[in-house]
Protein backbone atom coordinates (compact mmCIF):
# COMPACT_ATOMS: atom_id res chain seq x y z
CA UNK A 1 -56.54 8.77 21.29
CA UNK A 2 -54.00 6.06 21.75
CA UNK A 3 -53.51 5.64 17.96
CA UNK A 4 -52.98 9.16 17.93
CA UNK A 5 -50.52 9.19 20.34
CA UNK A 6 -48.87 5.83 18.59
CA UNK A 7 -48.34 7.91 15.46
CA UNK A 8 -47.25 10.64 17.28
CA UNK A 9 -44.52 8.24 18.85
CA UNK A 10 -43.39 6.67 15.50
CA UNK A 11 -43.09 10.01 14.12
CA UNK A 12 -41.12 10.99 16.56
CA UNK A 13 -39.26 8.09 16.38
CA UNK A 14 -38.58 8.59 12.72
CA UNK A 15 -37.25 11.75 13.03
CA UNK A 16 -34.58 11.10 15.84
CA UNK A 17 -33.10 8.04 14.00
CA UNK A 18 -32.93 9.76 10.54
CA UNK A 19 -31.08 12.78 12.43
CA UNK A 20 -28.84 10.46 14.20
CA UNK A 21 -28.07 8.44 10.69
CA UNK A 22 -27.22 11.43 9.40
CA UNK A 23 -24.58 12.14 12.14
CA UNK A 24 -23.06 8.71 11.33
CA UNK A 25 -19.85 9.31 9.66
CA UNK A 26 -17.94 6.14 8.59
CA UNK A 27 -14.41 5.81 8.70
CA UNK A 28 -13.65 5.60 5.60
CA UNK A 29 -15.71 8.75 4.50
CA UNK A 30 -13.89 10.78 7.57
CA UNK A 31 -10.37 9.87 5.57
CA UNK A 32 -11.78 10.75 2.37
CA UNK A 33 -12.27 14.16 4.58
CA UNK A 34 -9.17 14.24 5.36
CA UNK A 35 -7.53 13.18 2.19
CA UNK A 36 -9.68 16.10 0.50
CA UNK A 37 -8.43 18.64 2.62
CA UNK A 38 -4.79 17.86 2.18
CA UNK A 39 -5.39 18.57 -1.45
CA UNK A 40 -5.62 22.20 -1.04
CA UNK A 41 -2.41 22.08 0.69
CA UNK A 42 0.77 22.96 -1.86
CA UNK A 43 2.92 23.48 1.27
CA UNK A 44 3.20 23.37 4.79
CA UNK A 45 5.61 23.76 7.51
CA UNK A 46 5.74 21.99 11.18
CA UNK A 47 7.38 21.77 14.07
CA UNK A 48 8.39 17.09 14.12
CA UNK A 49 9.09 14.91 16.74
CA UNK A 50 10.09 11.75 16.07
CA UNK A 51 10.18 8.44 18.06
CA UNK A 52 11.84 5.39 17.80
CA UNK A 53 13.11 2.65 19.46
CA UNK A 54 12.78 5.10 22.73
CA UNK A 55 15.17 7.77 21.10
CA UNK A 56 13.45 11.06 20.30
CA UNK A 57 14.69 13.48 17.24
CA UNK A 58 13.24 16.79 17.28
CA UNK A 59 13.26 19.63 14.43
CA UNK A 60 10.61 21.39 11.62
CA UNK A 61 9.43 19.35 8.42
CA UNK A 62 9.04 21.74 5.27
CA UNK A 63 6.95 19.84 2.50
CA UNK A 64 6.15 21.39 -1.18
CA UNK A 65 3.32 19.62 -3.87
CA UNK A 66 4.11 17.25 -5.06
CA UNK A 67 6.91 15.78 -3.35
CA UNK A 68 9.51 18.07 -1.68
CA UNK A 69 10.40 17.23 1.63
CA UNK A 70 12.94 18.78 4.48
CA UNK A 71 13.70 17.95 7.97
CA UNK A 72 16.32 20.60 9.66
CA UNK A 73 16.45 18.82 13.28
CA UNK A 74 17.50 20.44 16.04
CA UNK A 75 17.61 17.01 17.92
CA UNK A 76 20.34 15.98 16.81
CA UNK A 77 21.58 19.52 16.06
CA UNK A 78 22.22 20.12 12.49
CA UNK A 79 20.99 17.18 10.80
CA UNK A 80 19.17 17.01 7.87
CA UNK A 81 17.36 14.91 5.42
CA UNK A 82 16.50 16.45 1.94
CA UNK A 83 14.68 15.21 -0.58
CA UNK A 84 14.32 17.22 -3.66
CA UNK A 85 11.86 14.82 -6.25
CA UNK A 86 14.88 12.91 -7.15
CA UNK A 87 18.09 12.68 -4.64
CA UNK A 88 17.46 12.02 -1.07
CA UNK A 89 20.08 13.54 1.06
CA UNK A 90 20.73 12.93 4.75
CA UNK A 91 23.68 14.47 6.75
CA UNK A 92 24.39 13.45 10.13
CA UNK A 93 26.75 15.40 11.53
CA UNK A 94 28.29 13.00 14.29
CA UNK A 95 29.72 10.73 11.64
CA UNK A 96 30.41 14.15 9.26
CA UNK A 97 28.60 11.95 6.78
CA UNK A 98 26.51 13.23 3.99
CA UNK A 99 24.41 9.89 2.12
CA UNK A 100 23.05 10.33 -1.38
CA UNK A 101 20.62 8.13 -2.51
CA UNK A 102 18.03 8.41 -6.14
CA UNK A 103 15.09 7.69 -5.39
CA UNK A 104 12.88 7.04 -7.91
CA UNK A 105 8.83 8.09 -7.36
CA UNK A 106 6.92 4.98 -6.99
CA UNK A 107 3.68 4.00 -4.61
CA UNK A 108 5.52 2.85 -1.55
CA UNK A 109 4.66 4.13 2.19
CA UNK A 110 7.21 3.00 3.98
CA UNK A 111 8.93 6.24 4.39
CA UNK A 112 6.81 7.70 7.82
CA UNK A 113 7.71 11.50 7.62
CA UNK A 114 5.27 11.20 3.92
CA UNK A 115 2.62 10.04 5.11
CA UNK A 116 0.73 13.55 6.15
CA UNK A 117 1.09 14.25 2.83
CA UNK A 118 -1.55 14.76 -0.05
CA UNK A 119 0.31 11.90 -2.20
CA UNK A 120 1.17 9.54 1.24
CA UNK A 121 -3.22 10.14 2.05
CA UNK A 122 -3.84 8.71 -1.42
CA UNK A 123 -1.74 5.80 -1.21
CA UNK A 124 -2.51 4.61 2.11
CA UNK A 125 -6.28 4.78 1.12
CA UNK A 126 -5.50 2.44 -2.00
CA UNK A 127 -3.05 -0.10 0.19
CA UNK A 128 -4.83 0.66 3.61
CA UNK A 129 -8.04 -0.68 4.89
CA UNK A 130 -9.57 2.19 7.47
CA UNK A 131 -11.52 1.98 10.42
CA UNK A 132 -11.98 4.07 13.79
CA UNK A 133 -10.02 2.93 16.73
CA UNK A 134 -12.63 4.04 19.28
CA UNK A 135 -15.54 5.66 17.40
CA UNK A 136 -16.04 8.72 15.35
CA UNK A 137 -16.16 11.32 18.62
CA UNK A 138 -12.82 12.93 19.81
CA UNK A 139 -10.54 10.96 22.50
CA UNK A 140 -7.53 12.27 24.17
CA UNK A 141 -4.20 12.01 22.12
CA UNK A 142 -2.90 10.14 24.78
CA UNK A 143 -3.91 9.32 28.62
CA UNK A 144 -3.98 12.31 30.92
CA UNK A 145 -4.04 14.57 27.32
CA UNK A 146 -6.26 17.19 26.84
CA UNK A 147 -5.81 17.30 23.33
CA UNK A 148 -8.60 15.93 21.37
CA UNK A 149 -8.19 14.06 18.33
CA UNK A 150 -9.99 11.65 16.23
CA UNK A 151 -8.09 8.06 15.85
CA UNK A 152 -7.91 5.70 12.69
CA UNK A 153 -6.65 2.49 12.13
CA UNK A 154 -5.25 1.62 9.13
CA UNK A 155 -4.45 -2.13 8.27
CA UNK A 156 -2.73 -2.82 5.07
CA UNK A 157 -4.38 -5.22 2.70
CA UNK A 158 -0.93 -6.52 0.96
CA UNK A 159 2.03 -7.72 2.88
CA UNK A 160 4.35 -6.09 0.12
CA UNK A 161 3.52 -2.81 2.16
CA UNK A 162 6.72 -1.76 4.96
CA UNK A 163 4.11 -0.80 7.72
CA UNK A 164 1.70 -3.53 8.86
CA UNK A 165 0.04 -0.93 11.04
CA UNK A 166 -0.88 2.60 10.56
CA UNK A 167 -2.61 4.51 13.26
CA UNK A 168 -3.52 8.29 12.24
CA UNK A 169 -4.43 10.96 15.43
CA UNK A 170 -6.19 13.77 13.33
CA UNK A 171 -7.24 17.72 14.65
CA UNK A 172 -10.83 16.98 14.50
CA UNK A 173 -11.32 20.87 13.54
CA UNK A 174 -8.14 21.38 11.42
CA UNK A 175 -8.64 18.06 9.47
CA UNK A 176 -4.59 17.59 9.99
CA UNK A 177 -2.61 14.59 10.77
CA UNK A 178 -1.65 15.30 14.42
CA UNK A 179 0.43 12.12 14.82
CA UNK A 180 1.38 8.99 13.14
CA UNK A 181 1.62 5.87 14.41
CA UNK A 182 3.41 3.29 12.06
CA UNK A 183 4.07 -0.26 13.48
CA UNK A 184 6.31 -2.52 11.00
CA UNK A 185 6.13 -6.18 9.95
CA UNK A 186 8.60 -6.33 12.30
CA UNK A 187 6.30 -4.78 15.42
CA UNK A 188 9.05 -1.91 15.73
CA UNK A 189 7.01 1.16 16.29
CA UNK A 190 7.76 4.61 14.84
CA UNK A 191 5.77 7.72 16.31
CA UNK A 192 6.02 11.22 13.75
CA UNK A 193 4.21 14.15 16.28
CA UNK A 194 3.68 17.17 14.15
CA UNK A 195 2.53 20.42 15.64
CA UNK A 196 2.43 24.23 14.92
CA UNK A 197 1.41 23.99 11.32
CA UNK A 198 1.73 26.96 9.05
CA UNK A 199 -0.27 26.10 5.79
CA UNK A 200 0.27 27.91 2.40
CA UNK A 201 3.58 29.73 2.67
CA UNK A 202 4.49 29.73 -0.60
CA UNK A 203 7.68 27.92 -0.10
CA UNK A 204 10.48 28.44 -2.87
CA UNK A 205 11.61 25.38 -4.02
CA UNK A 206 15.59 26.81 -3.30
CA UNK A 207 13.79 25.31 0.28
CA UNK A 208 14.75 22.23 -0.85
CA UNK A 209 18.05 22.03 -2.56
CA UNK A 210 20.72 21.25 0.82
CA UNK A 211 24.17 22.79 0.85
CA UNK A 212 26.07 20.19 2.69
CA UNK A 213 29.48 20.86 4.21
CA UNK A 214 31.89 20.34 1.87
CA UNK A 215 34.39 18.94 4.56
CA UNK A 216 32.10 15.83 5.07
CA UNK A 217 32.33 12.35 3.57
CA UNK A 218 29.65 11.69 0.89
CA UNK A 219 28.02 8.10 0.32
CA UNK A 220 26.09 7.53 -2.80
CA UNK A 221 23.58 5.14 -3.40
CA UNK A 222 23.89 4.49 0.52
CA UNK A 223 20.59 1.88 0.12
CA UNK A 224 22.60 -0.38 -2.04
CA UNK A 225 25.84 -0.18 -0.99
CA UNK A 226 27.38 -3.26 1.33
């Protein structure tokens, strides 16, 4: 009797550890999740909030496959940065100011706003170690939130990458990037909050070519210029 209730036990036993193994969902595998799903994205549209430095822009991010990008903020009003796979164009309308830079497509991360994209996912997974901040279950976005998220922590295995720091909030049902939290070598911390998405549009790449004010004063090659 008691070795039939021992086997009974390990059986038991068995069967409760292999079903919690196979609930075990490393952090790495979760991004590859994520990474995956972004793939069958070819555009999306947001509502961004961005914080730095305590100042807060505000304003909807348009992005196209593979690397067409728009910001029209409404915080400051009427600024925008463009980039259209070659020129990246930023007004800011205080200074009447419209900077031109080429940009030329290589592997960096360093700029935040494309990181929740299909191509940003790819590189951060090749430059990025990954690991769960608090586990693989769902934790508030932030204290007194009751948004649930799921939170990675991504730790960049060459210094020759601009953030030392990457932490990724992601929709544990929508497999988006909720917010990203991008800390650089120089511990200043940049938050990108991105909510309301609307997946799939079909976005016309006209989306992404900016008609700036021809009143305003144009800089090119801003990056280089002293």
């Amino acid at each position: 009797m008691k070795k039939c209730l021992l086997c009974i036990f390990l059986a038991c036993f068995t069967l409760v550890m292999g079903t919690a193994q196979s609930t075990i969902l490393t952090a790495s595998a979760f991004f590859r999740e994520i990474s995956d799903n972004y793939q069958t994205i070819n555009d999306y549209e947001a509502l961004i909030k961005i914080t730095a430095n305590d100042e807060n822009m505000e304003g909807s991010v348009s992005f196209k496959r593979p690397n067409l990008l728009r910001i029209d903020f409404t915080n400051p009003d009427t600024q925008v940065i463009c980039y259209n796979g070659d020129l990246l164009t930023i007004y800011l309308p205080g200074a009447h100011a419209i900077l031109n830079q080429t940009v030329q497509s290589d592997d960096s991360t360093s700029n935040g706003t494309s990181l929740a994209t299909p191509n940003g996912l790819t590189l951060m997974s090749r430059y990025y170690s990954v690991a769960y901040e608090t586990g693989q279950d769902a934790v508030p976005l932030e204290d007194g939130s009751d948004e649930k998220v799921i939170k990675l922590v991504l730790s960049r295995k060459s210094s020759s990458e601009g953030f030392r720091i990457i932490r990724l909030s992601i929709n544990p049902e929508t497999k988006l990037i909720r917010r990203v939290e991008a800390t650089t070598t120089k511990n200043e911390i940049f938050i990108f909050d991105f909510t309301e998405y609307a997946l799939n549009q079909d976005i016309p790449d006209t989306r992404f070519v900016y008609d700036a004010p021809s009143s305003a004063n144009n800089y090119n090659n801003f990056l280089y210029s002293e």
